[in-house]
Protein backbone atom coordinates (compact mmCIF):
# COMPACT_ATOMS: atom_id res chain seq x y z
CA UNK A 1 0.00 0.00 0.00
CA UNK A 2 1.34 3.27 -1.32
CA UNK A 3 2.24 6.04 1.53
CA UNK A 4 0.24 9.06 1.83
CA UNK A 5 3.28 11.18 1.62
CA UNK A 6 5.21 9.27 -0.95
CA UNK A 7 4.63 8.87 -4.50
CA UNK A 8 3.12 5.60 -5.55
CA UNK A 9 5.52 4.91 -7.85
CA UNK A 10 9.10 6.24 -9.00
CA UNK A 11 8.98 9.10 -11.83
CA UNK A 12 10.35 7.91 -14.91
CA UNK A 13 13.98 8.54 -15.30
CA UNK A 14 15.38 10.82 -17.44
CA UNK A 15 18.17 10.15 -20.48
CA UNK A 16 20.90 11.98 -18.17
CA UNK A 17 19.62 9.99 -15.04
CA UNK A 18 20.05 6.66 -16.76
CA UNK A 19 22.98 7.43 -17.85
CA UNK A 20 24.60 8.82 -14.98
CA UNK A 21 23.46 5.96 -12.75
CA UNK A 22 25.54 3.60 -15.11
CA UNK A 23 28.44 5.61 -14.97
CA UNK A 24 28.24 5.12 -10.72
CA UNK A 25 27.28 1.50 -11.38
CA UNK A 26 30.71 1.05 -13.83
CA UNK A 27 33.02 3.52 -11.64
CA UNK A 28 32.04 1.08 -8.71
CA UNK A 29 32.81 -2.20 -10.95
CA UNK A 30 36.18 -0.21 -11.71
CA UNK A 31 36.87 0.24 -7.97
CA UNK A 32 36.21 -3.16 -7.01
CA UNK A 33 38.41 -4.68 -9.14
CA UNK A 34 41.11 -2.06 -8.27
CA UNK A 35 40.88 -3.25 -4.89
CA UNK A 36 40.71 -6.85 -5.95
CA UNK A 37 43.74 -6.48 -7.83
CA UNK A 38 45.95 -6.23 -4.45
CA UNK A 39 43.88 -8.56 -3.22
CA UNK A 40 45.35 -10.95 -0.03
CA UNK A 41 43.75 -13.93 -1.50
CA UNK A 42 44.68 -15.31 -4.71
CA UNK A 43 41.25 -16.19 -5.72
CA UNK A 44 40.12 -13.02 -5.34
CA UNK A 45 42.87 -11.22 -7.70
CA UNK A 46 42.18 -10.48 -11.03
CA UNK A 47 44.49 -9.80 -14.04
CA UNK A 48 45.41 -6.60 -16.13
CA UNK A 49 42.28 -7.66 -18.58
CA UNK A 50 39.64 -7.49 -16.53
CA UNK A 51 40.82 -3.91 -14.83
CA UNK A 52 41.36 -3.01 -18.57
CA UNK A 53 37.83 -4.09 -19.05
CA UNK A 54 36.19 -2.27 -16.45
CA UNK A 55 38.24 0.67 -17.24
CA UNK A 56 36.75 0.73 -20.76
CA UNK A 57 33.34 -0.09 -19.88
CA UNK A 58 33.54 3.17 -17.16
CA UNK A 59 34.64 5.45 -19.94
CA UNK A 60 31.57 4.49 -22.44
CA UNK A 61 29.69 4.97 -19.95
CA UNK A 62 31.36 8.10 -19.14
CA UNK A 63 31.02 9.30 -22.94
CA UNK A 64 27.44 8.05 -23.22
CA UNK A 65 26.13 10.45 -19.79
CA UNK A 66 28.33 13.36 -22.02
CA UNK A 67 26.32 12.58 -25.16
CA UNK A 68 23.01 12.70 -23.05
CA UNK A 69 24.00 16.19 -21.50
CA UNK A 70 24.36 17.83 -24.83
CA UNK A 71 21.69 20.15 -25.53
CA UNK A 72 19.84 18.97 -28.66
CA UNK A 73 20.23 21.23 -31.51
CA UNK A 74 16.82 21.72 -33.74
CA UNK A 75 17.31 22.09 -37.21
């Protein structure tokens, strides 16, 4: 049952939202496997590819939130 002060459900999100909230969701991805790089327990490490990997996956999503921001141009 939907509070009386809240809204019954979320507003629809936004291009810029959407995109920003995947930039925080890859930028954490990026700085878990930072940490997991120096990790104490072997299992847990992970190689060069799979930083390189997150790295690139936090700077599409980087480019993507810029492309959202733009300010449309009408023609």
């Amino acid at each position: 049952m939907p509070t009386p002060t809240g809204p019954s459900s979320p507003p629809p999100s936004t291009p810029q939202e959407r995109a920003a909230q995947e930039v925080v969701t890859c930028f954490d991805a990026y700085a878990r496997v930072r940490a997991a790089r120096d990790g104490v327990l072997s299992s847990s490490r992970v190689g060069p590819r799979e930083e390189e990997r997150a790295f690139d996956d936090l700077q599409q999503a980087i480019a993507r939130l810029r492309t959202a921001s733009r300010p449309r141009q009408d023609q």
